[in-house]
Protein backbone atom coordinates (compact mmCIF):
# COMPACT_ATOMS: atom_id res chain seq x y z
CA UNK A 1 -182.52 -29.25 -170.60
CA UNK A 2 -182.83 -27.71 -173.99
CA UNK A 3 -183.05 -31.34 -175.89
CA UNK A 4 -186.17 -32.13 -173.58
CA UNK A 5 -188.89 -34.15 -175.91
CA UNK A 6 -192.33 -33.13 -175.65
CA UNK A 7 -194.39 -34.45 -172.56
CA UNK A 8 -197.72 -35.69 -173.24
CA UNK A 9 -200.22 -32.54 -171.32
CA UNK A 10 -203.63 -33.37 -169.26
CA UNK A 11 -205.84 -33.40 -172.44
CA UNK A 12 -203.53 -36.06 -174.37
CA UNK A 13 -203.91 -38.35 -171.25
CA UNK A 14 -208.01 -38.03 -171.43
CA UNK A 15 -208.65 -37.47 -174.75
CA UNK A 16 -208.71 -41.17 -175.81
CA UNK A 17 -210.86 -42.06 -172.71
CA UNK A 18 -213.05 -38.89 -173.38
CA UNK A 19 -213.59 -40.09 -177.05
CA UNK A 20 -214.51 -43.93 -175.86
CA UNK A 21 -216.69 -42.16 -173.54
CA UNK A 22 -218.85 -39.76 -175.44
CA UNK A 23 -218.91 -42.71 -178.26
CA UNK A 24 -219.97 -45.02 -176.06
CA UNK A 25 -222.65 -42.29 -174.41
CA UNK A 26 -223.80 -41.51 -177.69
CA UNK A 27 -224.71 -45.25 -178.49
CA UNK A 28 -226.36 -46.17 -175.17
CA UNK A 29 -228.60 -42.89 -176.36
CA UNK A 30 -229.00 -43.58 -179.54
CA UNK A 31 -229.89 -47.50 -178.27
CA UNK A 32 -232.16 -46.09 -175.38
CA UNK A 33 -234.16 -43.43 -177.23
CA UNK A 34 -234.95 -46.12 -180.13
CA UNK A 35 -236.72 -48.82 -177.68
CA UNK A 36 -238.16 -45.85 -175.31
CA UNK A 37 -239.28 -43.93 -178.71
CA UNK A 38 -238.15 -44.68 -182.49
CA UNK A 39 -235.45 -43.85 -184.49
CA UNK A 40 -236.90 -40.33 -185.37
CA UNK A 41 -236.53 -39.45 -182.13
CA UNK A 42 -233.07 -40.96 -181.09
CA UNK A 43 -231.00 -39.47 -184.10
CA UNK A 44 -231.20 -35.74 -182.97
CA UNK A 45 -230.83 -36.75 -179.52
CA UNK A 46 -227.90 -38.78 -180.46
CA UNK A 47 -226.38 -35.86 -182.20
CA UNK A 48 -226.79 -33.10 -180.05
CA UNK A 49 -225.00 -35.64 -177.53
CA UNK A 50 -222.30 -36.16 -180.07
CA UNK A 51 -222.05 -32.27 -180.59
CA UNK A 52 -222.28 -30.68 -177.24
CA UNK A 53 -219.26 -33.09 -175.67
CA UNK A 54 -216.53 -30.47 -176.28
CA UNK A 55 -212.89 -31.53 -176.11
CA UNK A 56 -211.91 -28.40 -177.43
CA UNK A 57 -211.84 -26.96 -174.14
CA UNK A 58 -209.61 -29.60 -172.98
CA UNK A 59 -207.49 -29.18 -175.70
CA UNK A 60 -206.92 -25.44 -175.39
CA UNK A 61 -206.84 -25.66 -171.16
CA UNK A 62 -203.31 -26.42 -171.35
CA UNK A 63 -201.64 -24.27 -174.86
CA UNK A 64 -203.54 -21.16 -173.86
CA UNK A 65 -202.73 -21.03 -170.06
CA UNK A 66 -198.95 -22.19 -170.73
CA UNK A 67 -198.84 -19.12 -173.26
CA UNK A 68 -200.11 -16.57 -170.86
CA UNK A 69 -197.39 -17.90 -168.23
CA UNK A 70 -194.78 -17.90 -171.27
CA UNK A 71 -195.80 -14.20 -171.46
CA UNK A 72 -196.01 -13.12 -167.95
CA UNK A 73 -192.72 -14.43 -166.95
CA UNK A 74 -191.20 -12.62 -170.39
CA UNK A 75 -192.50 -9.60 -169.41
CA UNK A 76 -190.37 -9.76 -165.99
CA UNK A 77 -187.27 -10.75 -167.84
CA UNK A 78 -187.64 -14.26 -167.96
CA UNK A 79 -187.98 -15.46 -171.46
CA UNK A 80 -188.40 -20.01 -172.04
CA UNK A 81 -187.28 -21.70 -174.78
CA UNK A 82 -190.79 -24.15 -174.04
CA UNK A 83 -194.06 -24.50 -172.18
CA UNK A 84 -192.61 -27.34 -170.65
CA UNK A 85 -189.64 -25.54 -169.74
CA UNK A 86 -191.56 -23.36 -167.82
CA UNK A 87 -194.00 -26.10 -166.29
CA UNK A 88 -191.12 -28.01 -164.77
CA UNK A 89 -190.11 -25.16 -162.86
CA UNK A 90 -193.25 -25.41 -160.46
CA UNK A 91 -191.25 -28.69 -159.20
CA UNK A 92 -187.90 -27.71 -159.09
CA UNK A 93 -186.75 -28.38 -155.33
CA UNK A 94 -183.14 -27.58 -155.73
CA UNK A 95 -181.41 -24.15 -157.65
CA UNK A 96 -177.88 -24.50 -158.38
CA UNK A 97 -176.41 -21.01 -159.59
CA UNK A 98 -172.85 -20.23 -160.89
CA UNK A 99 -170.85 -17.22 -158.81
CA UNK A 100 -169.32 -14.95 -161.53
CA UNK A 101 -171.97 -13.44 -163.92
CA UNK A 102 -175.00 -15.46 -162.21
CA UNK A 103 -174.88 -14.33 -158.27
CA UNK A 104 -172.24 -12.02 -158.83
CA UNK A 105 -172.97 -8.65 -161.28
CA UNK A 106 -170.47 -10.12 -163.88
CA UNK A 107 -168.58 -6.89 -164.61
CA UNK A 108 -164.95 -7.73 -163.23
CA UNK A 109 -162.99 -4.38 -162.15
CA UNK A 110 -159.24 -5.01 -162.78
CA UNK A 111 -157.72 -3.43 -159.33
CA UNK A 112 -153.73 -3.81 -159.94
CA UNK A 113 -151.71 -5.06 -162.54
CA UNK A 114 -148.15 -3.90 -164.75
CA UNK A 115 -149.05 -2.42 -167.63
CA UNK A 116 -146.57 -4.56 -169.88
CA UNK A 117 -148.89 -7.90 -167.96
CA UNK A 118 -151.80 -6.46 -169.21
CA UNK A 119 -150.94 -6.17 -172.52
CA UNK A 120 -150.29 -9.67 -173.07
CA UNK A 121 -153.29 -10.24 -171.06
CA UNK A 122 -155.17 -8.33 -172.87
CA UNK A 123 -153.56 -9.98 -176.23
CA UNK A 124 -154.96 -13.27 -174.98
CA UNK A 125 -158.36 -12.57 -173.84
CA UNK A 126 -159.27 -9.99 -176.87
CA UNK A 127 -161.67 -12.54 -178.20
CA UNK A 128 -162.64 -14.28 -174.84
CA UNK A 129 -166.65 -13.33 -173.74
CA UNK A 130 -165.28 -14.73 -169.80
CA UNK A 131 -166.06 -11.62 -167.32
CA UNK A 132 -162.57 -12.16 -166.43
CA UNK A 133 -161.17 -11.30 -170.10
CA UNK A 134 -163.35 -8.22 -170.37
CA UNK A 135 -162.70 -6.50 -167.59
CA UNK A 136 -159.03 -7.17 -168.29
CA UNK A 137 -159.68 -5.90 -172.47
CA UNK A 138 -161.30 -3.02 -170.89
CA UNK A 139 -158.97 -1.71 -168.25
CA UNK A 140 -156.22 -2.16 -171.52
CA UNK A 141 -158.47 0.07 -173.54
CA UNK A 142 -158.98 3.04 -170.80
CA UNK A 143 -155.13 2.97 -169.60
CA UNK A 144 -155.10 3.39 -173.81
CA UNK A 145 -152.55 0.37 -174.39
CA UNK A 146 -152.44 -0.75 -178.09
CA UNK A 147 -152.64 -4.60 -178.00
CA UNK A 148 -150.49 -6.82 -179.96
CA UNK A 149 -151.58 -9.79 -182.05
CA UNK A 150 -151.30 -13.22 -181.03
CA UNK A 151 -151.65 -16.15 -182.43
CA UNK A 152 -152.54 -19.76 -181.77
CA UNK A 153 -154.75 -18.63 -178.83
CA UNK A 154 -156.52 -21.59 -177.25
CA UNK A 155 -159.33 -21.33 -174.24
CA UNK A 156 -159.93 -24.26 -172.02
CA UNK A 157 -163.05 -24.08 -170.24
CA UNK A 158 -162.35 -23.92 -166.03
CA UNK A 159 -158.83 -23.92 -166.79
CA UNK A 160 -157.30 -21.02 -168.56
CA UNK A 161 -156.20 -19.43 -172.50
CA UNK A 162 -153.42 -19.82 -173.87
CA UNK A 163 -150.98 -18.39 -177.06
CA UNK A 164 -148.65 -16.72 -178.53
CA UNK A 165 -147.96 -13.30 -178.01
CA UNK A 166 -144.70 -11.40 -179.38
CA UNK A 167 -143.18 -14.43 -180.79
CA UNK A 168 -143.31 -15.99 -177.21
CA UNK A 169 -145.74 -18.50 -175.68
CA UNK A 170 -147.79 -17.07 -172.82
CA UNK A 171 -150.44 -18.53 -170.74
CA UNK A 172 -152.67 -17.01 -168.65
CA UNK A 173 -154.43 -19.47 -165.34
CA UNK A 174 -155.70 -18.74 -161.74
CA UNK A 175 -153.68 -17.68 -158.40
CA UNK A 176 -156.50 -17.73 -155.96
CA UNK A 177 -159.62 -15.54 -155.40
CA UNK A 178 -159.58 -12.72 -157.67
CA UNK A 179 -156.31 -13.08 -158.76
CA UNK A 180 -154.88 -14.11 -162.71
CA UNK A 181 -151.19 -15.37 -163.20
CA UNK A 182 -149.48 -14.47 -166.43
CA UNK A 183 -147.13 -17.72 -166.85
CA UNK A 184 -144.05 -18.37 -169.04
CA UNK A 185 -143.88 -21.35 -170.53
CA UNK A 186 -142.08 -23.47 -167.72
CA UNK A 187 -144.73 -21.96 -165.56
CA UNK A 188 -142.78 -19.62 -163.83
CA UNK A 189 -144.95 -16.42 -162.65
CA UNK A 190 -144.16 -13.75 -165.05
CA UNK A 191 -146.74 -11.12 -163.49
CA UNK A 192 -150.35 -10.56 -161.78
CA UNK A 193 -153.65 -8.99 -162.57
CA UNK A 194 -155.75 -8.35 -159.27
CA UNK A 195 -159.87 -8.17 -159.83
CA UNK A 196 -162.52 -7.82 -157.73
CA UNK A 197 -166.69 -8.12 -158.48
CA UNK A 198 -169.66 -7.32 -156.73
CA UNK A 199 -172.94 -9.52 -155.47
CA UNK A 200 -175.99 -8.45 -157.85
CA UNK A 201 -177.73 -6.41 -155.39
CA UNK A 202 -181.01 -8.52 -155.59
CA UNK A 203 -179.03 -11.90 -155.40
CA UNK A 204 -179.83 -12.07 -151.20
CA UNK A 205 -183.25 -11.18 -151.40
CA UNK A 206 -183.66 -13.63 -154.30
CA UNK A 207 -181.97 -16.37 -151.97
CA UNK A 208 -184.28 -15.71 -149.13
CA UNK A 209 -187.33 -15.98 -151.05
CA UNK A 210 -186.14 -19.65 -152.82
CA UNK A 211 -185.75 -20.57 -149.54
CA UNK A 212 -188.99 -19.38 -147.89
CA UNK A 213 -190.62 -21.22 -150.92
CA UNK A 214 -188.18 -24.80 -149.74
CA UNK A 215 -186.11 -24.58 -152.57
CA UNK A 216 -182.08 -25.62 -151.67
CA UNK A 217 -179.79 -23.10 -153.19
CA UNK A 218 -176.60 -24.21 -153.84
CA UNK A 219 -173.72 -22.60 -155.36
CA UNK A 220 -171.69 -24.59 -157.84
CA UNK A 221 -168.68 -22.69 -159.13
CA UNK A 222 -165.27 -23.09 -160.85
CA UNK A 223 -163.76 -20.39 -158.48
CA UNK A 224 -161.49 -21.13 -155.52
CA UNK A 225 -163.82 -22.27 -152.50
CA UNK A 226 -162.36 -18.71 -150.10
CA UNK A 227 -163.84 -17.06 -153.04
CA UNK A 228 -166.82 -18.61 -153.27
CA UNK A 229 -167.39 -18.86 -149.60
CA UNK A 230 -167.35 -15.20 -149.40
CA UNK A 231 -169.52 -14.92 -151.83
CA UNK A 232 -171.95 -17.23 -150.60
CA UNK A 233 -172.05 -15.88 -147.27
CA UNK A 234 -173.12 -12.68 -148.22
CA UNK A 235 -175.80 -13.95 -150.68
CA UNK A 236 -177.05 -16.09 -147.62
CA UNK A 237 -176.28 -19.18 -149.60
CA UNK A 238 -175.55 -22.49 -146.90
CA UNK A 239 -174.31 -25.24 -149.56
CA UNK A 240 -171.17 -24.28 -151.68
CA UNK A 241 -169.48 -26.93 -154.11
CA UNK A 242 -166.27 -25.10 -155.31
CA UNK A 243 -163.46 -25.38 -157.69
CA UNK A 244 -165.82 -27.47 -159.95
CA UNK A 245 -165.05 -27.76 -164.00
CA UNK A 246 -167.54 -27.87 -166.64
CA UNK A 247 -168.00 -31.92 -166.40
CA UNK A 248 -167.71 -32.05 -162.26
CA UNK A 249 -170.42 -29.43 -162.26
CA UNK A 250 -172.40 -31.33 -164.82
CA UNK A 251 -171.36 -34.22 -162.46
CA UNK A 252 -173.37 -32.90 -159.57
CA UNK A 253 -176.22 -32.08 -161.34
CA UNK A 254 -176.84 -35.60 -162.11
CA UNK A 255 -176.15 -37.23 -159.04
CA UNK A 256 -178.49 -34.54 -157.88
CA UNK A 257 -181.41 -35.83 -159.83
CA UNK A 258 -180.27 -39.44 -159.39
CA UNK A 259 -181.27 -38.79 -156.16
CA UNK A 260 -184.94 -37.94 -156.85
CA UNK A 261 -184.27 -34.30 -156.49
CA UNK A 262 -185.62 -31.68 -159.53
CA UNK A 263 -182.68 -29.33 -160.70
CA UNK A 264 -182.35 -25.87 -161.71
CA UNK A 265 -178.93 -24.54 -162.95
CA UNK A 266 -178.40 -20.47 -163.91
CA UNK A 267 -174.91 -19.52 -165.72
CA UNK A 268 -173.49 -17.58 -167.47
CA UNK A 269 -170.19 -18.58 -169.16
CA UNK A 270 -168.31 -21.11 -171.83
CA UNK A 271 -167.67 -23.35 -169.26
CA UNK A 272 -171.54 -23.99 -168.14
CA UNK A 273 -173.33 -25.53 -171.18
CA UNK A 274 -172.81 -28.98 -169.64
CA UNK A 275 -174.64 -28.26 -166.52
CA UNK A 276 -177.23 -26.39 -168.22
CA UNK A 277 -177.62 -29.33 -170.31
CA UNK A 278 -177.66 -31.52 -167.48
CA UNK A 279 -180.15 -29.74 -165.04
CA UNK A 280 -183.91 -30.32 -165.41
CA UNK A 281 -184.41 -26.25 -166.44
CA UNK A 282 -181.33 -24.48 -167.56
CA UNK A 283 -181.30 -20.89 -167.13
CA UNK A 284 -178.38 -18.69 -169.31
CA UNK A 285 -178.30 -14.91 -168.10
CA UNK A 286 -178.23 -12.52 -170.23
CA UNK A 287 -175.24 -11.51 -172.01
CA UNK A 288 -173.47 -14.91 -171.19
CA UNK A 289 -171.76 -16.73 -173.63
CA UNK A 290 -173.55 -17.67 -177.03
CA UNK A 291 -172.77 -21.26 -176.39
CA UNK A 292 -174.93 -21.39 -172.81
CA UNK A 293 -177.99 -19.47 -174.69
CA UNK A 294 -178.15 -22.44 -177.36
CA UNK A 295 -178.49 -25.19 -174.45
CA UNK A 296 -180.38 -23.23 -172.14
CA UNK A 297 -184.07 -23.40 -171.28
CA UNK A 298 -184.86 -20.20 -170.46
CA UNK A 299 -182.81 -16.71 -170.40
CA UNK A 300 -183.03 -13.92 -168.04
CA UNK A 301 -183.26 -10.89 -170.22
CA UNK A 302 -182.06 -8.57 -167.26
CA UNK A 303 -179.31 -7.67 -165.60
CA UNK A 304 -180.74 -9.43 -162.23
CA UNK A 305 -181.51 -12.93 -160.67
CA UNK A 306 -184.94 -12.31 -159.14
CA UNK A 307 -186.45 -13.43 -162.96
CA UNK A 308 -185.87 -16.84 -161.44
CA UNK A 309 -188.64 -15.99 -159.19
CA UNK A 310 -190.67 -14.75 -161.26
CA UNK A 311 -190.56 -18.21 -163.30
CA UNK A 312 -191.45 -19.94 -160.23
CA UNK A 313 -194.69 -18.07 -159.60
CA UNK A 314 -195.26 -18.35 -163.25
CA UNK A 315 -195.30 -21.69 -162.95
CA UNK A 316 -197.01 -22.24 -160.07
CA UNK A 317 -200.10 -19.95 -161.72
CA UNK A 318 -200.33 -22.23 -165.06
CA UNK A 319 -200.89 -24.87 -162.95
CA UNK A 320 -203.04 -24.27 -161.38
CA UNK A 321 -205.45 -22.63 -163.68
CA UNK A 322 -204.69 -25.64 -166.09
CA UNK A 323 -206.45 -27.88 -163.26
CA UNK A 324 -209.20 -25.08 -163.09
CA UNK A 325 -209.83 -25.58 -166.68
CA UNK A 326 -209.46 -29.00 -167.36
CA UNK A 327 -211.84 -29.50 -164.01
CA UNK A 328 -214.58 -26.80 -165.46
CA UNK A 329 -214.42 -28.51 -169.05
CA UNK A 330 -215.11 -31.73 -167.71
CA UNK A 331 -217.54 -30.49 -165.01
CA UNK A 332 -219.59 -28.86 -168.53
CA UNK A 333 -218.84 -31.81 -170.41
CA UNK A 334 -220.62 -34.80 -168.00
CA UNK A 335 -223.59 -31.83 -167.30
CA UNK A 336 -224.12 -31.06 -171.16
CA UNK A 337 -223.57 -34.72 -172.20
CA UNK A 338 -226.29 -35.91 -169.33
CA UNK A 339 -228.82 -32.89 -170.41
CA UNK A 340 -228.20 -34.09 -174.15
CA UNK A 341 -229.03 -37.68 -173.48
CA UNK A 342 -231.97 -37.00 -171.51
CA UNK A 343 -233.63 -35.22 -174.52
CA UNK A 344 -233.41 -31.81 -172.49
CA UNK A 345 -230.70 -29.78 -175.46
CA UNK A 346 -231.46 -29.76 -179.02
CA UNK A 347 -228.65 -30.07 -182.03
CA UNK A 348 -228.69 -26.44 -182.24
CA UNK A 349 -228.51 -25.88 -178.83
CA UNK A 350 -225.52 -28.01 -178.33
CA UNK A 351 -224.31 -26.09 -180.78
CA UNK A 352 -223.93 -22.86 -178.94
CA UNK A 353 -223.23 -24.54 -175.99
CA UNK A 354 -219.94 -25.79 -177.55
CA UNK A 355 -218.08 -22.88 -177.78
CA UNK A 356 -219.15 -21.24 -174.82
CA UNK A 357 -217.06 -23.90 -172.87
CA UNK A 358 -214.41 -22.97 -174.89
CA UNK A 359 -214.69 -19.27 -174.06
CA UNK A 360 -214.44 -20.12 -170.43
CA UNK A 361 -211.76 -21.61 -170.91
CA UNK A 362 -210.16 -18.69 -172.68
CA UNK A 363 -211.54 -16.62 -169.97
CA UNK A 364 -209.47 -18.35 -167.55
CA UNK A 365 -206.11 -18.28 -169.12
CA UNK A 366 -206.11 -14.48 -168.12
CA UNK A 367 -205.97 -15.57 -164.51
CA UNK A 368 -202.87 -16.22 -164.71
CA UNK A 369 -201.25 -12.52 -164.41
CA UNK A 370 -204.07 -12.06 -161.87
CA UNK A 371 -202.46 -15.02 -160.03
CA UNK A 372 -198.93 -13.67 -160.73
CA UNK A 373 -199.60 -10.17 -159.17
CA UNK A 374 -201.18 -11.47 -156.04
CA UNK A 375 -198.06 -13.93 -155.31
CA UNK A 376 -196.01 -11.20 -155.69
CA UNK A 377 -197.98 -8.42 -153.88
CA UNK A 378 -198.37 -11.60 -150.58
C-alpha cells in the first residue's frame, strides 16, 4: 500500500560485495605487479583497475529503467505513486476490484423515484462523492427541484447517510440491487429511488486477459450478492465476495496475503481506503473519492480498467531489462577489471571506458516501451 518503505533494489544488494571485490582486486594487482615488476609499474595498473570497475551502471540499471516504466504506464492512464509500486505489480497473482465505479462505469442513472423522495434524497447526498448520491443530485437538478438544507448529515461508509432535512430526521440505506430506501426515523419505508449502471465496456476484455496472464480476479463489493452476481457474470468474473464493508473487505485482503498470495485491489469510493491500504498495490480510479487517491498506489487517469494491464506489462518490461542491465554491467565490469589487472587498459583508457558502460545502460532503459508495444501488439 501507499505507506510501503523503500525496498533495498539489485545494486544495494551487490554494491557492498562489488566494493570488497574491486578493493580486494585492486590490491592483489597492486601486490602482483610490485613482485612481477616494481612499484612504478603497479600504481597505474592499480588505478586504471580502481577506475574502470564502474558501479555506476549498477546504480542507474534500476532508477532509470523503473522511470521509463513509471512513464510508459502514465502515458496509458496508469499513473504510480512509486517505482516499487509499480515493480510489485509484475507479482501480483490475485486482482480484487470493487463493482460500482471500478468494473462498473460509475455513472448511476436514477430510473424511478417521487419527486418529493428525491428531494430529501437529494438534501442528503448534496455533498456525498458516492456514484449513488450523484446520480441521485443530478436527476434532482434536471427534473429542476430546488433542494432544501439539512443539517447534521452524517455518512457511514457501506452503510448509509443520514440527517436532518425539514426539521425531520431522514435516513437514507439499501433495499436490494439498485434500489435506495428513504427511511423515517422508526425505519418505516417512507419512499424509493430505483438506479441502474452499466459494465465499463472494456471491463470483460480486461478480465480475460488477467486471466490468460493466471491472475485470479475476484470481485469484492459492498453491494447485495444478486447484484454483484450479475455483474460478475457478465464481466466473466468466477469468484464474488459480496455485501462486504470497508473492514471485511480489508479483512479479505489480508487473509489473502496471509496465505502467500500477492494482492491487487482497484476502487473507487469512501468506503475502500482500507482495502487499498491493505492490498500489496492499491489502485484508486479516477474521479473516486479524495480519500482512496491519498492511500492508493497508483491511479488510473481514465475512464477505463484496461490501465491495470497496462501496469502489468509495465512491470513485467522493467524487469526484465533491469536483469539485462545489471547482467551487462557486471559482464563489463569482471572483463574491464581482468583487462585492467593484466596491464592490457591504461588510466586513461579506463577512463573512457567508464562511462560507456553507463551509456549502455542508458541505452537500455529505452527498451522498455519497445518491450511494452510488442506485449501488447502479441
Amino acid at each position: 500500500a501507499a505507506d510501503r518503505g523503500v525496498k533495498p533494489t539489485t545494486a544495494d544488494r551487490i554494491a557492498p560485495l562489488f566494493t570488497a571485490a574491486t578493493l580486494l582486486v585492486a590490491a592483489l594487482t597492486f601486490a602482483g605487479w610490485t613482485i612481477a615488476d616494481d612499484v612504478s609499474r603497479a600504481i597505474p595498473i592499480t588505478v586504471a583497475v580502481l577506475v574502470v570497475a564502474c558501479p555506476c551502471a549498477l546504480a542507474l540499471s534500476h532508477p532509470l529503467s523503473a522511470a521509463a516504466g513509471l512513464g510508459a504506464a502514465a502515458r496509458r492512464g496508469l499513473l504510480f505513486r512509486s517505482s516499487d509500486a509499480l515493480l510489485d505489480m509484475s507479482t501480483v497473482d490475485t486482482v480484487m476490484l470493487d463493482k460500482t465505479g471500478t468494473i462498473t462505469a460509475g455513472e448511476m442513472q436514477v430510473t424511478d423515484a417521487a419527486d418529493d423522495v428525491l428531494r430529501i434524497a437529494a438534501a442528503l447526498e448534496r455533498n456525498s462523492i458516492h456514484p449513488i448520491a450523484r446520480a441521485i443530485v443530478r436527476e434532482c437538478a434536471e427534473r429542476g427541484i430546488a433542494l432544501p438544507f439539512a443539517s447534521d448529515v452524517r455518512e457511514t461508509p457501506g452503510v448509509g447517510i443520514e440527517g436532518v432535512v425539514g426539521g425531520h430526521a431522514w435516513s437514507l440505506r439499501s433495499g436490494g440491487p439498485g434500489i435506495v430506501n428513504l427511511l423515517y426515523p422508526d425505519g418505516r419505508v417512507a419512499g424509493q429511488i430505483r438506479l441502474a449502471d452499466g459494465l465499463r465496456a472494456d471491463a470483460p476484455a480486461t478480465v480475460h486477459a488477467l486471466h490468460a496472464r493466471g491472475v485470479n480476479v475476484v470481485l469484492l463489493t459492498g453491494d447485495h450478492e444478486v447484484a454483484a452476481r450479475r455483474m460478475a457474470a457478465a464481466a466473466a468474473i468466477d469468484v464474488v465476495l459480496a455485501d462486504c464493508d470497508p473492514e471485511k473487505k480489508a479483512e479479505y485482503i489480508r487473509d489473502a496475503r496471509g496465505r502467500g498470495r500477492t494482492v491487487l485491489y482497484a476502487g473507487d469510493g469512501l468506503n475502500d481506503g482500507p482495502a487499498l491500504a491493505a492490498a500489496d498495490v492499491g489502485i484508486a480510479m479516477a474521479g473516486g473519492a479524495a480519500s482512496s487517491v491519498l492511500v492508493a498506489d497508483g491511479v488510473i487517469s481514465s475512464s477505463a480498467i484496461a490501465p491495470i494491464l497496462a501496469g502489468f506489462r509495465a512491470a513485467d518490461a522493467c524487469r526484465q531489462v533491469i536483469r539485462a542491465n545489471v547482467r551487462r554491467s557486471v559482464i563489463y565490469n569482471i572483463s574491464a577489471v581482468a583487462a585492467a589487472a593484466a596491464g592490457l587498459v591504461n588510466p586513461l583508457v579506463a577512463a573512457v571506458l567508464m562511462p560507456i558502460s553507463s551509456g549502455l545502460v542508458i541505452r537500455g532503459a529505452f527498451r522498455v516501451e519497445r518491450l511494452m508495444r510488442a506485449a501488447e501488439e502479441a
